[in-house]
N, C-alpha and C. Protein backbone atom coordinates (compact mmCIF):
# COMPACT_ATOMS: atom_id res chain seq x y z
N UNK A 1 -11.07 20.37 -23.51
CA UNK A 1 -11.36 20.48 -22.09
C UNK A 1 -10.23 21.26 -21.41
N UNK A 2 -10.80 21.95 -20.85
CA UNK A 2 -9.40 23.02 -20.24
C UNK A 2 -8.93 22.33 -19.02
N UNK A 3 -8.02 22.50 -18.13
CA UNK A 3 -7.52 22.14 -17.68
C UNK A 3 -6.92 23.17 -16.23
N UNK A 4 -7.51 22.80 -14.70
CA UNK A 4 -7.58 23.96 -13.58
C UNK A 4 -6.66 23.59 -12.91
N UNK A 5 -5.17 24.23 -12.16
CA UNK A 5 -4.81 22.86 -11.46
C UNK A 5 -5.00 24.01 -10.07
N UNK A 6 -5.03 23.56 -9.14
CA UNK A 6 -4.84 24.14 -7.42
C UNK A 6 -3.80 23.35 -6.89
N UNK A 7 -3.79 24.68 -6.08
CA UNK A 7 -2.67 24.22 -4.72
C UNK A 7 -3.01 24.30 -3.70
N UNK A 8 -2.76 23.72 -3.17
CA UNK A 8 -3.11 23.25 -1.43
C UNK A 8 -2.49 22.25 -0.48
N UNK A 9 -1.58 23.35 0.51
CA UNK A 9 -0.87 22.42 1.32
C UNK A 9 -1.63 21.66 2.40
N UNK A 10 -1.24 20.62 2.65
CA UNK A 10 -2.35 20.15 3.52
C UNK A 10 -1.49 19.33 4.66
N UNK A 11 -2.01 18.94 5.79
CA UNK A 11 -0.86 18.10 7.08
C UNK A 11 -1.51 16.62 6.98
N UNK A 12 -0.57 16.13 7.02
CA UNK A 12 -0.64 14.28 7.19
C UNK A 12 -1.17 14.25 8.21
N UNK A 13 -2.65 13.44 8.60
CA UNK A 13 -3.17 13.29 10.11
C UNK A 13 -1.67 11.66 10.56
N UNK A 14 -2.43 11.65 11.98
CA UNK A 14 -1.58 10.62 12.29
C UNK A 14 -1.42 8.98 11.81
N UNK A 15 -3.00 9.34 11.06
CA UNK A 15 -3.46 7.57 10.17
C UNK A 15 -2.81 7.89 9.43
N UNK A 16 -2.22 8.99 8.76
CA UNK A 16 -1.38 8.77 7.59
C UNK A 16 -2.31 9.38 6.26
N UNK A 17 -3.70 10.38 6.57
CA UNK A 17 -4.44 10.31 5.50
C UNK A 17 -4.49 11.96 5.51
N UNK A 18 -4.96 12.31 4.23
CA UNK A 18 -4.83 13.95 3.99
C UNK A 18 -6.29 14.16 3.62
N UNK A 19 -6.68 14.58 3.71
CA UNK A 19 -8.15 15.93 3.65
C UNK A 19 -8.21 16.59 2.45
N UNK A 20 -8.77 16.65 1.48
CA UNK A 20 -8.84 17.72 0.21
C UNK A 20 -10.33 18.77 0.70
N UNK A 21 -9.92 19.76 0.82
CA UNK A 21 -11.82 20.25 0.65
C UNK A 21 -11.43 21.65 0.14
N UNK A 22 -12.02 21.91 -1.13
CA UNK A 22 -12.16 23.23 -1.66
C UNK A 22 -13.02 24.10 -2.50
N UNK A 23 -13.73 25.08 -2.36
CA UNK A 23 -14.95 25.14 -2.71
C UNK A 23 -14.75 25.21 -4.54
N UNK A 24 -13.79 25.44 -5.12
CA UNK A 24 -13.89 25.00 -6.61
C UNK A 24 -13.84 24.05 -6.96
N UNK A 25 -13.79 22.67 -6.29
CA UNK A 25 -14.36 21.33 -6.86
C UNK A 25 -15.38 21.31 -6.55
N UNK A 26 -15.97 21.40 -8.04
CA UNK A 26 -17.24 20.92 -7.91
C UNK A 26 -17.99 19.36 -7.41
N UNK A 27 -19.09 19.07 -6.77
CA UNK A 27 -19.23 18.12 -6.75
C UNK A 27 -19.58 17.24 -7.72
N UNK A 28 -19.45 16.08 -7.58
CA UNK A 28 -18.93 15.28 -8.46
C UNK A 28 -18.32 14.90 -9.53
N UNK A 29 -17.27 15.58 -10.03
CA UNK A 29 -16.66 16.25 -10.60
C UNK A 29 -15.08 15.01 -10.51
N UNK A 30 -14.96 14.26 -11.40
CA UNK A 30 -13.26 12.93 -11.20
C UNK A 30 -11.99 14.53 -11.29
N UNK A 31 -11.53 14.13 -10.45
CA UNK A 31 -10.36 14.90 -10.07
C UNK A 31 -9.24 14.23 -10.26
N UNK A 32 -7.82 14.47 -11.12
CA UNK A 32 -6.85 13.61 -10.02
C UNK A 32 -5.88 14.61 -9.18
N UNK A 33 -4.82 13.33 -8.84
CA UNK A 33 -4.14 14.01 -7.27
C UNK A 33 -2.77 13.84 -7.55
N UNK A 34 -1.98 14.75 -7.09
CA UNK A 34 -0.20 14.97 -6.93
C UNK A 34 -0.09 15.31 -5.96
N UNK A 35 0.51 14.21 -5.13
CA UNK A 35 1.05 14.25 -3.73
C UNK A 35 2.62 15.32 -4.17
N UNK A 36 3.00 15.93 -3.39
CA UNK A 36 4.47 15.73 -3.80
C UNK A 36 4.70 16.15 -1.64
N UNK A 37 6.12 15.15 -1.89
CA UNK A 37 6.37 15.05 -0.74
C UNK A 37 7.73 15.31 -0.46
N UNK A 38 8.16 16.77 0.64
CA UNK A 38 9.36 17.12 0.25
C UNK A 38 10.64 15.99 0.94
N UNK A 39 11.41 15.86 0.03
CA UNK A 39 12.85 14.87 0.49
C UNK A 39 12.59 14.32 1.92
N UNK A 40 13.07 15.41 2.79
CA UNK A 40 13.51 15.40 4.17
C UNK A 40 12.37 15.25 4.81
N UNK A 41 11.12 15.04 4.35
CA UNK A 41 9.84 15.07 5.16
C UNK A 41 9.52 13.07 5.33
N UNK A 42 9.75 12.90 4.17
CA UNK A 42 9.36 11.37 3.64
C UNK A 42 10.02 9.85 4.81
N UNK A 43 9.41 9.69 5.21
CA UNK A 43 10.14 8.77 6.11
C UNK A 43 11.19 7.98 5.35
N UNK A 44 10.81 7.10 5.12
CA UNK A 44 11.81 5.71 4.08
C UNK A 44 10.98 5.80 2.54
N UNK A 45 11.66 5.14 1.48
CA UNK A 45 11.31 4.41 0.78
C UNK A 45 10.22 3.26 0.81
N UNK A 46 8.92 3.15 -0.19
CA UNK A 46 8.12 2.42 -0.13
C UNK A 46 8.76 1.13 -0.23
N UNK A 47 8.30 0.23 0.48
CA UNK A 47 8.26 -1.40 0.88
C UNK A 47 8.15 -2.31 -0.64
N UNK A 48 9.31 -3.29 -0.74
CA UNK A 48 9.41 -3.50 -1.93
C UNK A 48 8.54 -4.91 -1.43
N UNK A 49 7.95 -5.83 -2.39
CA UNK A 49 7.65 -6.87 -2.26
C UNK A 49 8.87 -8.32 -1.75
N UNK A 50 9.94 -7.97 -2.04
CA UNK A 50 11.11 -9.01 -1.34
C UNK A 50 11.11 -8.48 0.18
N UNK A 51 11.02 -6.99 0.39
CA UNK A 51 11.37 -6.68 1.56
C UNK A 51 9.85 -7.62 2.60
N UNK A 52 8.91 -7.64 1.94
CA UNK A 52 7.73 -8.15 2.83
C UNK A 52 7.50 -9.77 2.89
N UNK A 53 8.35 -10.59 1.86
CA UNK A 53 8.38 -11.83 1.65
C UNK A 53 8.71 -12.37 3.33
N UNK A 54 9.56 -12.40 3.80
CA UNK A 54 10.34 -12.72 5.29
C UNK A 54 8.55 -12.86 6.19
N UNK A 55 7.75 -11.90 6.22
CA UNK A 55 6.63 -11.59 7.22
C UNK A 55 5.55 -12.23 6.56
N UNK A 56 5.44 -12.90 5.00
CA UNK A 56 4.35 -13.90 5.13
C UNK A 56 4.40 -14.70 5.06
N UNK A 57 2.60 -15.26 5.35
CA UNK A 57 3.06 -16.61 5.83
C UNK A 57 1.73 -17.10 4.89
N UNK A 58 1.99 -18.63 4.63
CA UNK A 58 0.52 -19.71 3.52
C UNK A 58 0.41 -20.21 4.98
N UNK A 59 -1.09 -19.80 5.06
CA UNK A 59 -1.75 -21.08 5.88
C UNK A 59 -1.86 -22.69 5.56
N UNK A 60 -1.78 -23.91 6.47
CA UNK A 60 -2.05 -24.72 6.08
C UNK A 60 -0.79 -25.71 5.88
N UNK A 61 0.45 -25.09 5.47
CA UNK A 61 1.73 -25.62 5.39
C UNK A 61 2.43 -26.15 6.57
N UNK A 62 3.34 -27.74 6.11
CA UNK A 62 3.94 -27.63 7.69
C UNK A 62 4.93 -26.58 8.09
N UNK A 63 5.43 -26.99 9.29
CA UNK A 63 6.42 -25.66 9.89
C UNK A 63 7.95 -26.16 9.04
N UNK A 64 8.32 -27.15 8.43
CA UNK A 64 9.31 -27.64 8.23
C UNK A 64 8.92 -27.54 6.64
N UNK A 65 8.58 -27.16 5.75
CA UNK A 65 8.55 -27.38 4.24
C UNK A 65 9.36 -28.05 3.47
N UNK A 66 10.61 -27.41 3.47
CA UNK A 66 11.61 -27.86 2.84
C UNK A 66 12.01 -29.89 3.10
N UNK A 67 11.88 -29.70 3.96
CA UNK A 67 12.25 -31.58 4.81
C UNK A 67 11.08 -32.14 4.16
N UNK A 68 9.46 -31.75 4.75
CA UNK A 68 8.23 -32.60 4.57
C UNK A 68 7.54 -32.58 3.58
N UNK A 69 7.70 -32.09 2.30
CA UNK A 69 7.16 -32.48 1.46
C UNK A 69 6.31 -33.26 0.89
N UNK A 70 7.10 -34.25 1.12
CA UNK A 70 6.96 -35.63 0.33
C UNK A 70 5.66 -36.17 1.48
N UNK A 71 5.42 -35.79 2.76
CA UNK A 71 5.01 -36.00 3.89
C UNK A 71 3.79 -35.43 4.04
N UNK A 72 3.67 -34.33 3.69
CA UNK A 72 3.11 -33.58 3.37
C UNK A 72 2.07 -33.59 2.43
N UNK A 73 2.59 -34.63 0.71
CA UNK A 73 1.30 -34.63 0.08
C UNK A 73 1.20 -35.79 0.16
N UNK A 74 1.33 -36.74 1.05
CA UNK A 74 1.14 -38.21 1.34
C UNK A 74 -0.46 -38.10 1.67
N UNK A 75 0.03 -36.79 3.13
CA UNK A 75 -1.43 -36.85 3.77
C UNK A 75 -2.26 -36.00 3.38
N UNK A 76 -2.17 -35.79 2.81
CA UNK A 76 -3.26 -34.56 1.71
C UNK A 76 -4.25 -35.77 0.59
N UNK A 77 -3.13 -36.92 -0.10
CA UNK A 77 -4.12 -37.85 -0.45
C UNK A 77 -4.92 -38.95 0.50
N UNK A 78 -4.45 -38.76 1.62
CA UNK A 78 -5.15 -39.72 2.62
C UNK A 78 -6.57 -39.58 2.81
């Protein structure tokens, strides 16, 4: 299978999403994709999972965890 690659610069809309349209992809046709994004353009570094720990939250828990525990699965068997 041979192998076509294109180039095409394209602008980040403001959602953050890019547009491909070119009349040599064919339709339906699995494509893949290489972003490349230059240095100084890139805002930050992607969001590590520790960095997002702090902002969630388990529904259902008391506000005090650590203390109520024990309090906690008292009334869960009630």
């Amino acid at each position: 299978m041979a192998t076509t690659t294109l180039y095409q610069k394209m602008i980040v809309t403001a959602d953050h999403c890019v547009h491909i349209q070119n009349p040599q992809l064919p339709a339906g046709a699995e494509i893949g994709v290489v972003l490349i994004v230059g240095e100084t353009q890139a805002l930050s570094s992607p969001a590590t999972f520790w960095d997002q720990v702090p902002e969630m939250m388990v529904d259902g828990l008391p506000s005090d965890y650590s203390s109520r525990f024990e309090e906690y699965l008292r009334s869960e068997e009630a």
